[in-house]
N, C-alpha and C. Protein backbone atom coordinates (compact mmCIF):
# COMPACT_ATOMS: atom_id res chain seq x y z
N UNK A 1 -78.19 197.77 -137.02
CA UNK A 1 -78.40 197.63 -135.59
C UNK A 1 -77.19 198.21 -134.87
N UNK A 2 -77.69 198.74 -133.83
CA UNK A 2 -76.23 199.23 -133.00
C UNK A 2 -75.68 198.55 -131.84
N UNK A 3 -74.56 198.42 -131.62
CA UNK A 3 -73.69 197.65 -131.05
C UNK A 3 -74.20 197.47 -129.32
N UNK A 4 -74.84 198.65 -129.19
CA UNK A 4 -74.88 198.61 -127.75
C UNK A 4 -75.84 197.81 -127.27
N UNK A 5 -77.08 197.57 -128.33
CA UNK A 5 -78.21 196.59 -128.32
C UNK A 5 -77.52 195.49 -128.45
N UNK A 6 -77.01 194.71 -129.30
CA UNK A 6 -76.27 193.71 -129.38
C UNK A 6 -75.70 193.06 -127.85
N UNK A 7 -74.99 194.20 -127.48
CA UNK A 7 -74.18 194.01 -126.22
C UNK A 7 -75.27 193.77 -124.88
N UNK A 8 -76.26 194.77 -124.86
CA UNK A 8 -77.05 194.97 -124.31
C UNK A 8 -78.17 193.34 -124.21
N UNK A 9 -78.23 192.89 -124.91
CA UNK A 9 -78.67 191.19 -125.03
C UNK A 9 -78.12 190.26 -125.64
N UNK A 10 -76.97 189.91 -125.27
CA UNK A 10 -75.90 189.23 -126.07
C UNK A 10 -76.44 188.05 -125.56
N UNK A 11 -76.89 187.23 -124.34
CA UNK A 11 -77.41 185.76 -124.35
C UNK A 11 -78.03 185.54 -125.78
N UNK A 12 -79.23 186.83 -126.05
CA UNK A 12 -80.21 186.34 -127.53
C UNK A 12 -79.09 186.35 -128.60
N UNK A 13 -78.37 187.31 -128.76
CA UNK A 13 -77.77 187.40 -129.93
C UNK A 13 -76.40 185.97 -130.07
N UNK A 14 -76.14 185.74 -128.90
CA UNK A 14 -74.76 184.60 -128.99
C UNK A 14 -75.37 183.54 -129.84
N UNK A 15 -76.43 182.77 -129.82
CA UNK A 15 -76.71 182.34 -130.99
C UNK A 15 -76.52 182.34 -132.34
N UNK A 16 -77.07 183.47 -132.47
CA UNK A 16 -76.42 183.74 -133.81
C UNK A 16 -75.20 183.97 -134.27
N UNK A 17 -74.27 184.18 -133.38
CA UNK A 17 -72.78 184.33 -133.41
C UNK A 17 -72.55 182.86 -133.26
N UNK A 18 -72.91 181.89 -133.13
CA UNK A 18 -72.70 181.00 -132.93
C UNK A 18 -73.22 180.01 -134.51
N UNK A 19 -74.39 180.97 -135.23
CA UNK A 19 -74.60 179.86 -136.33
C UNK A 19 -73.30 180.33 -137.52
N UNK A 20 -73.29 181.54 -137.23
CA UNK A 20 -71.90 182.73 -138.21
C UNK A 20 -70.45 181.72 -137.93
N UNK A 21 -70.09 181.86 -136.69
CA UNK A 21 -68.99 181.58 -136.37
C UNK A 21 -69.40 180.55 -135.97
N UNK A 22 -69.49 179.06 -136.09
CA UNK A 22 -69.61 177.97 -135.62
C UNK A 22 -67.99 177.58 -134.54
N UNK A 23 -66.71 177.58 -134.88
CA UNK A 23 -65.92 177.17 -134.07
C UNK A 23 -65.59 177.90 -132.59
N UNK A 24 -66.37 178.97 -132.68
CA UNK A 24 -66.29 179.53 -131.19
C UNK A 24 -67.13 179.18 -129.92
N UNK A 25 -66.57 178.53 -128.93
CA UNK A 25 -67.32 177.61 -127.96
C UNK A 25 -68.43 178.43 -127.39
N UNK A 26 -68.93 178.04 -126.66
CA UNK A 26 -70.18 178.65 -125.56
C UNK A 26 -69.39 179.45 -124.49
N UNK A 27 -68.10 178.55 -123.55
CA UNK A 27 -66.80 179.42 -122.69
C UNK A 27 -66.10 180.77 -123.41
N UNK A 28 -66.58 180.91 -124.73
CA UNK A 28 -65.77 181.78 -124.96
C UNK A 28 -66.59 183.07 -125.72
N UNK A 29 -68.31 182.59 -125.94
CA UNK A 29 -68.56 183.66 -125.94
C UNK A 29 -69.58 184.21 -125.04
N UNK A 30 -69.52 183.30 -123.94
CA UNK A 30 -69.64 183.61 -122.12
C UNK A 30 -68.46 184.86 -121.70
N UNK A 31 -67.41 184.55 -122.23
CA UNK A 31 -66.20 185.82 -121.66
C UNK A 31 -66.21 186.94 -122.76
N UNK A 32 -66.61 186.72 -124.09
CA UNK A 32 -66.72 188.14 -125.01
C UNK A 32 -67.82 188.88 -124.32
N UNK A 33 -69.02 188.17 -123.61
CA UNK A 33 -69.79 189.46 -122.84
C UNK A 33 -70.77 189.98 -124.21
N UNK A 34 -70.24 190.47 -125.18
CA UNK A 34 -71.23 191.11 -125.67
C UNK A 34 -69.93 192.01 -126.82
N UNK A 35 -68.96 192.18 -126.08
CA UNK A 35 -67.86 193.38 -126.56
C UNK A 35 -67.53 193.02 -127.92
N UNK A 36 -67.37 193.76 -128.79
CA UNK A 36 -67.08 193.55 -130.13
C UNK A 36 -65.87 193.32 -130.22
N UNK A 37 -64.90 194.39 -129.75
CA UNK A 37 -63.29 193.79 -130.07
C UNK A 37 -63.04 192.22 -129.33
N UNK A 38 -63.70 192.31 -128.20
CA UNK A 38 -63.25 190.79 -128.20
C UNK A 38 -64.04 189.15 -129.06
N UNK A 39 -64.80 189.76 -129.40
CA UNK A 39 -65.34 189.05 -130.53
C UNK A 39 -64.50 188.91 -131.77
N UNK A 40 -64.37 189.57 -132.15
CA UNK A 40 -63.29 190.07 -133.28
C UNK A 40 -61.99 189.64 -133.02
N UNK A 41 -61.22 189.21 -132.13
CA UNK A 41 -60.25 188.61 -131.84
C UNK A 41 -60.59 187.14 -131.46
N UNK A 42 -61.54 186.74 -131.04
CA UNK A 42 -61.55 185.45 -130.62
C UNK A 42 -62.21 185.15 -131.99
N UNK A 43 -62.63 185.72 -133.58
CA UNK A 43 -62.63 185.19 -135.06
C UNK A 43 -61.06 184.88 -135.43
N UNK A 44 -60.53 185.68 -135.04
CA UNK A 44 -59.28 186.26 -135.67
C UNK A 44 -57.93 185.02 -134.83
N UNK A 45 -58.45 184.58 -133.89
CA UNK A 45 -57.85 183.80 -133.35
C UNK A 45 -58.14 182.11 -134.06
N UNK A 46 -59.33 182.13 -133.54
CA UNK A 46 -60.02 180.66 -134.36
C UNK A 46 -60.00 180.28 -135.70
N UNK A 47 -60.20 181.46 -136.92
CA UNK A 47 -60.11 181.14 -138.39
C UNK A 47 -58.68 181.54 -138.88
N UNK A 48 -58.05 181.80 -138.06
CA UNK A 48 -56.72 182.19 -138.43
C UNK A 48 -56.63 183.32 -139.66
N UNK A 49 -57.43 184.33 -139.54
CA UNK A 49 -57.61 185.55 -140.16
C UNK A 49 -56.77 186.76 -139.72
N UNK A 50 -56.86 187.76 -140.47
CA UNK A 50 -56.16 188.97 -140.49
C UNK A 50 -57.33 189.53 -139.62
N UNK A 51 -56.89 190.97 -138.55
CA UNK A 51 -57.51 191.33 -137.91
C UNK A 51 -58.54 192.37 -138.18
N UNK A 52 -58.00 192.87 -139.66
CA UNK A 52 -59.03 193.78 -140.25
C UNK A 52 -60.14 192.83 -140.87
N UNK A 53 -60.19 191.69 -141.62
CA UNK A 53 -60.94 190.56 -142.17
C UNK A 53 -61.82 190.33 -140.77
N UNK A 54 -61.23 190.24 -139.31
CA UNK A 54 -62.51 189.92 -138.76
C UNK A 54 -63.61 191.24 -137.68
N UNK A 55 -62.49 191.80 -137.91
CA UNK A 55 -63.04 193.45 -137.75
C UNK A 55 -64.57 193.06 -139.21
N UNK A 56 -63.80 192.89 -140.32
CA UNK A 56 -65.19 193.57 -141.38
C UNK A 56 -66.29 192.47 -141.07
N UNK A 57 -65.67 191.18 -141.02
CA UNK A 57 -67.01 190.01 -141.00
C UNK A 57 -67.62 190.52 -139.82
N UNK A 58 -67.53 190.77 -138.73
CA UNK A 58 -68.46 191.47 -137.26
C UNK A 58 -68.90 192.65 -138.11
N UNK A 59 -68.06 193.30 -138.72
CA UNK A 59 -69.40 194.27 -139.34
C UNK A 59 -70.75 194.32 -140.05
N UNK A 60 -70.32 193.71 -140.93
CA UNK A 60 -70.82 192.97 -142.29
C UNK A 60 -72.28 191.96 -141.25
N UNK A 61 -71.38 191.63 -139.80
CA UNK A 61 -72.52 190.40 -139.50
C UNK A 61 -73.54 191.39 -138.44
N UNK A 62 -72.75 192.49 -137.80
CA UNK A 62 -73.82 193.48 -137.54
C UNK A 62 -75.07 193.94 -138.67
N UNK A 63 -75.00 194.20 -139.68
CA UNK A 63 -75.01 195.36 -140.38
C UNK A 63 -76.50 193.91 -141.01
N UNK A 64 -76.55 192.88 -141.56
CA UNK A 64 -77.28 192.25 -141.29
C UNK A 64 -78.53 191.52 -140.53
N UNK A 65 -78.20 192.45 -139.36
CA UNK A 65 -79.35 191.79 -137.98
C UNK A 65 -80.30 192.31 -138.38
C-alpha cells in the first residue's frame, strides 16, 4: 500500500496503528496527521527504540495492509 493512501485516510487507518502500537494515545496520533516520519518518531519515542528499528516496523507495518 502506498503511503499517500494511508495519509490520505488516516482516521480509518489510526486504528490500526493503534492495535500495532498500543502505547500511542489518540492526542498523539490526532497530531501525526497521517505523516510517516512523525509516526516513526512518536514509536521511537514511546518504545524507546532506535530510529532505524522504527523507521523498519512502519515499514514492515505498511507493507502488510
Amino acid at each position: 500500500m502506498n503511503w499517500d493512501r494511508i495519509e490520505g485516510n488516516w482516521k480509518q487507518f489510526a486504528g490500526k496503528v493503534k492495535e500495532k502500537w498500543g502505547k500511542l494515545t489518540d492526542d498523539e496520533l490526532d497530531k501525526i496527521a497521517g505523516r510517516r516520519e512523525q509516526l516513526a518518531g512518536k514509536i521511537q519515542e514511546s518504545y524507546g527504540i532506535s530510529r532505524d528499528e522504527a523507521e523498519r516496523q512502519v515499514k514492515d507495518w505498511e507493507t502488510r495492509l
